[in-house]
C-alpha atoms as a PDB file:
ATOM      1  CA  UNK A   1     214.479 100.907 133.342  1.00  0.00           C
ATOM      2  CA  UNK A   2     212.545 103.739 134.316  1.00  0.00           C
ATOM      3  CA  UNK A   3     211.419 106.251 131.370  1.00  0.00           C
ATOM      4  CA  UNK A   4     211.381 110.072 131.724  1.00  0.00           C
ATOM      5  CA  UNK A   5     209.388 112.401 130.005  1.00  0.00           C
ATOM      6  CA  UNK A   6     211.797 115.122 128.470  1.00  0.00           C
ATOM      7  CA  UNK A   7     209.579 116.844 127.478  1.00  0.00           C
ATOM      8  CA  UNK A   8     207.361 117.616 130.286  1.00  0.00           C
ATOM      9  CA  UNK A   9     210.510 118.501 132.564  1.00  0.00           C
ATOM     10  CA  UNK A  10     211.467 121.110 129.677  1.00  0.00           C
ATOM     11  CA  UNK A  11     208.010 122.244 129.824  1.00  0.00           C
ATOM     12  CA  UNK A  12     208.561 122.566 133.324  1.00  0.00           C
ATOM     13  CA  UNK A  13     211.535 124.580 132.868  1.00  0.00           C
ATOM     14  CA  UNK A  14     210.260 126.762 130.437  1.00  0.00           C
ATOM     15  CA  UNK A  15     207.355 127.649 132.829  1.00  0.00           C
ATOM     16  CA  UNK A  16     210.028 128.629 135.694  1.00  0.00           C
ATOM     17  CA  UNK A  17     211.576 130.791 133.018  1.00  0.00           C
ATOM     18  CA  UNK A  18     208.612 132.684 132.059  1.00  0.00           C
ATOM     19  CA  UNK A  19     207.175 133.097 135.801  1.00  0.00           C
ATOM     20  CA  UNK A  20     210.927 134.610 136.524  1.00  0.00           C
ATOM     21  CA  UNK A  21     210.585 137.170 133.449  1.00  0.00           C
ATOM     22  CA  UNK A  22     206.868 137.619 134.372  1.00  0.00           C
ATOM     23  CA  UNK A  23     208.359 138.845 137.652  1.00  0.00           C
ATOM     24  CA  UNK A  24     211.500 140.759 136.341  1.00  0.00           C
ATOM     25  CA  UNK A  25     209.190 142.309 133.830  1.00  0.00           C
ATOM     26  CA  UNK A  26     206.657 143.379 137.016  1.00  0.00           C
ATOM     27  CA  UNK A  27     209.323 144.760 139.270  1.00  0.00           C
ATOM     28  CA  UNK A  28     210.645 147.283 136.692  1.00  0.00           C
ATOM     29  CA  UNK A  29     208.101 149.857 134.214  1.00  0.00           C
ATOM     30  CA  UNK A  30     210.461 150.008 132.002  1.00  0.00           C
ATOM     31  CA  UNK A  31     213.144 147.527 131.514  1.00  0.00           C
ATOM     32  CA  UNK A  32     216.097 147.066 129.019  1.00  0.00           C
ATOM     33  CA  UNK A  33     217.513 143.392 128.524  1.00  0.00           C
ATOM     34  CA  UNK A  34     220.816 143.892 126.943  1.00  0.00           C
ATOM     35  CA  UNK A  35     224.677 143.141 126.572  1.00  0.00           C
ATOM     36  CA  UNK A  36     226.558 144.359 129.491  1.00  0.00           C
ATOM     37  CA  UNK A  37     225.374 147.450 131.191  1.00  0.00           C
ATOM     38  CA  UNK A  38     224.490 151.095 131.111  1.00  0.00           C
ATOM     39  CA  UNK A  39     228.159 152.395 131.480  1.00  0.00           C
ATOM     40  CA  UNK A  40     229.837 149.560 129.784  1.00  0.00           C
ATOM     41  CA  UNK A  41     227.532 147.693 126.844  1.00  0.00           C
ATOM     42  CA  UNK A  42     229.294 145.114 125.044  1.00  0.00           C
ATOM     43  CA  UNK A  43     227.671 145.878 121.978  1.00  0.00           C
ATOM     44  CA  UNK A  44     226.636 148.727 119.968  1.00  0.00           C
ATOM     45  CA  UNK A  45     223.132 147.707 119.573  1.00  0.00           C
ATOM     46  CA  UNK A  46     222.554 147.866 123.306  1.00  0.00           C
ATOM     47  CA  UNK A  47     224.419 151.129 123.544  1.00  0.00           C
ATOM     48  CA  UNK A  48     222.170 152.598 121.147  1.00  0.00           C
ATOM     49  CA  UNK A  49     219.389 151.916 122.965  1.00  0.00           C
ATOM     50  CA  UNK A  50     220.920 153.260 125.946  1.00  0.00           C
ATOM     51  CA  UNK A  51     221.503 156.242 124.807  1.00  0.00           C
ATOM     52  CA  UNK A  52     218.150 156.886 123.445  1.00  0.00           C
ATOM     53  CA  UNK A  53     216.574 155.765 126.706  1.00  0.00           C
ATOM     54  CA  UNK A  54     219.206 158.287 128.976  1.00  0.00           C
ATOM     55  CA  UNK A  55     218.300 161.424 125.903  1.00  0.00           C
ATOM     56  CA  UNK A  56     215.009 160.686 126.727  1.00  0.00           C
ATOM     57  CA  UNK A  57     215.542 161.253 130.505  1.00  0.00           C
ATOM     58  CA  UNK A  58     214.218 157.903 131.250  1.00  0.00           C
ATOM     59  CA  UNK A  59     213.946 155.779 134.840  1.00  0.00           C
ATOM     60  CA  UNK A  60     215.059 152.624 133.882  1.00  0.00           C
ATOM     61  CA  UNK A  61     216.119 149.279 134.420  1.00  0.00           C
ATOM     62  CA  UNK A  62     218.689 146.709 132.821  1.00  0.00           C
ATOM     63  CA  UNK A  63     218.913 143.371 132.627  1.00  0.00           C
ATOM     64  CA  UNK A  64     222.544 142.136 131.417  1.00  0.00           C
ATOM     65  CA  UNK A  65     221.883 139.237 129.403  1.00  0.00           C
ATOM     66  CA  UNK A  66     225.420 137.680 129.383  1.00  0.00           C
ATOM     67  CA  UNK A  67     224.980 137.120 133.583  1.00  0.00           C
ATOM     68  CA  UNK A  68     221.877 134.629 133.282  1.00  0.00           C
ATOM     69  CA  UNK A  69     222.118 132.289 130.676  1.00  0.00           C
ATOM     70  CA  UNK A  70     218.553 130.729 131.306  1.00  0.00           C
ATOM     71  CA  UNK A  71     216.892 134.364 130.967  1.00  0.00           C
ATOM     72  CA  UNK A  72     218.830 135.081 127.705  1.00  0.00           C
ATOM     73  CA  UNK A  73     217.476 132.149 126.140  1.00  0.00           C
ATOM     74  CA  UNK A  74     214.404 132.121 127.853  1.00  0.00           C
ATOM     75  CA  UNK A  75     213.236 135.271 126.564  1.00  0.00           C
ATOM     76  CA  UNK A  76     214.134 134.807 123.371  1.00  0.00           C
ATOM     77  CA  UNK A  77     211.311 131.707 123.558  1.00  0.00           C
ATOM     78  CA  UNK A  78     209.234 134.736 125.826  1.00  0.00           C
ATOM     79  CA  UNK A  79     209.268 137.371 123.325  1.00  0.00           C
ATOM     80  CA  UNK A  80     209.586 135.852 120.347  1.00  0.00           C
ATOM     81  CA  UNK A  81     212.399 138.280 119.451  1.00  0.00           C
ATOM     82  CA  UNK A  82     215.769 136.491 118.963  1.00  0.00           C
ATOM     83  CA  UNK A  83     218.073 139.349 118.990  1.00  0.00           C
ATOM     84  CA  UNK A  84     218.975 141.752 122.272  1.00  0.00           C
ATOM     85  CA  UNK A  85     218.259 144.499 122.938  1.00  0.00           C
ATOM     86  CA  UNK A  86     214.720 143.869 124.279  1.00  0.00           C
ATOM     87  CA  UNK A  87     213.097 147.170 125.544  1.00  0.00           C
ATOM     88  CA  UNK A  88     209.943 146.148 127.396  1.00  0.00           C
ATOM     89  CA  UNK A  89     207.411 149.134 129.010  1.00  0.00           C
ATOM     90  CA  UNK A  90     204.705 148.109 131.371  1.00  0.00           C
ATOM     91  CA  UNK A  91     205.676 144.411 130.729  1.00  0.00           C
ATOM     92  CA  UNK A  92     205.213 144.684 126.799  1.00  0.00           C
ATOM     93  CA  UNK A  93     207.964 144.293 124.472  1.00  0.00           C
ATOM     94  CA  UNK A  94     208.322 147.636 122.710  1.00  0.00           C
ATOM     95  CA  UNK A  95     211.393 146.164 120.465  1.00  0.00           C
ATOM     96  CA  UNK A  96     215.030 146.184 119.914  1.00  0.00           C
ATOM     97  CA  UNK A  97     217.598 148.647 118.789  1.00  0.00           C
ATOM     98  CA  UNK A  98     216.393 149.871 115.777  1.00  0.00           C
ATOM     99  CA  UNK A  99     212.686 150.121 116.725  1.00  0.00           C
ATOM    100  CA  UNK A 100     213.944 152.439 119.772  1.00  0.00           C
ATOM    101  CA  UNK A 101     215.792 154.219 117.916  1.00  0.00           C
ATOM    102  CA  UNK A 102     213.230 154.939 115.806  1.00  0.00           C
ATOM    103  CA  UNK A 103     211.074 155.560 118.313  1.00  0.00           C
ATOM    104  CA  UNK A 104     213.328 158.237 119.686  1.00  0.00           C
ATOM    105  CA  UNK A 105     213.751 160.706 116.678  1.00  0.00           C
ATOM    106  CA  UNK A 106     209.911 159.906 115.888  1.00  0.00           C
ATOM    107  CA  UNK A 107     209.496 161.500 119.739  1.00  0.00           C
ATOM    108  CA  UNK A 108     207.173 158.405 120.372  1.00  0.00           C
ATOM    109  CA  UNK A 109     210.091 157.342 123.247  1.00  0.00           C
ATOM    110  CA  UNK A 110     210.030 160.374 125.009  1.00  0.00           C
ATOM    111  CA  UNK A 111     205.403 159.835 125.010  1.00  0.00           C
ATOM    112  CA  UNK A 112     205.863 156.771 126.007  1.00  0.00           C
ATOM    113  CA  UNK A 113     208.688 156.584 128.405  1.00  0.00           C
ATOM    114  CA  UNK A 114     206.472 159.416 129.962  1.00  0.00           C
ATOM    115  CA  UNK A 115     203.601 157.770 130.256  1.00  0.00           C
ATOM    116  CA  UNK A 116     204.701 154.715 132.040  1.00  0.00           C
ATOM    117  CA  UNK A 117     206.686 156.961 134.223  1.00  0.00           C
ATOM    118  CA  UNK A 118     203.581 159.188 135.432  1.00  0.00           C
ATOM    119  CA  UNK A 119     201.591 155.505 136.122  1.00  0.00           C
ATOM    120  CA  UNK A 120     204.842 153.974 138.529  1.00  0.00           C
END
């Protein structure tokens, strides 16, 4: 009987994961992995956070979680940040709900959001 290696094939996995988020994360400045979408979240941490990207007068992109499986799990793993929203600017994680909300009466969003828009 032939014996495989679990866990090289989940390494394997893992590293398809990350090269797709890599990727996701490149295509898009600023990018919002969340619960549903922009005009329908399906929670109200993710519709925080769209709101306070949209007051800001942001250009940005979503990622609904609940329509890749492998990506929702895989960047928890990524990130090390178990809990969506995930707000990422210029490939960075900037945080989840609270932290953009935060971020967004502090006026830091708005800087920030700014800034990655003037370098796209």
């Amino acid at each position: 009987m032939a014996r495989v290696n679990l866990f090289n094939q989940e390494k394997v996995a893992m590293t398809d994961i990350n090269e797709r988020i890599r990727g996701t994360l490149a295509s898009h400045p600023i990018l919002l992995f969340m619960k549903g979408s922009p005009d329908f979240p399906q929670c109200g941490f993710s519709a925080q956070a769209t709101a306070a990207l949209r007051a800001c007068d942001a250009d940005f992109a979503t990622f609904n979680i609940f329509e890749d499986p492998e990506i929702r799990e895989g960047l928890k793993a990524y990130s090390n940040w178990p809990t969506f929203p995930q707000l990422y600017v210029n490939g960075e994680l900037i945080g989840g709900c609270d932290i953009v909300v935060e971020m967004y009466h502090s006026g830091e969003l708005k800087k920030l959001l700014d800034e990655a828009a003037a370098k796209a």
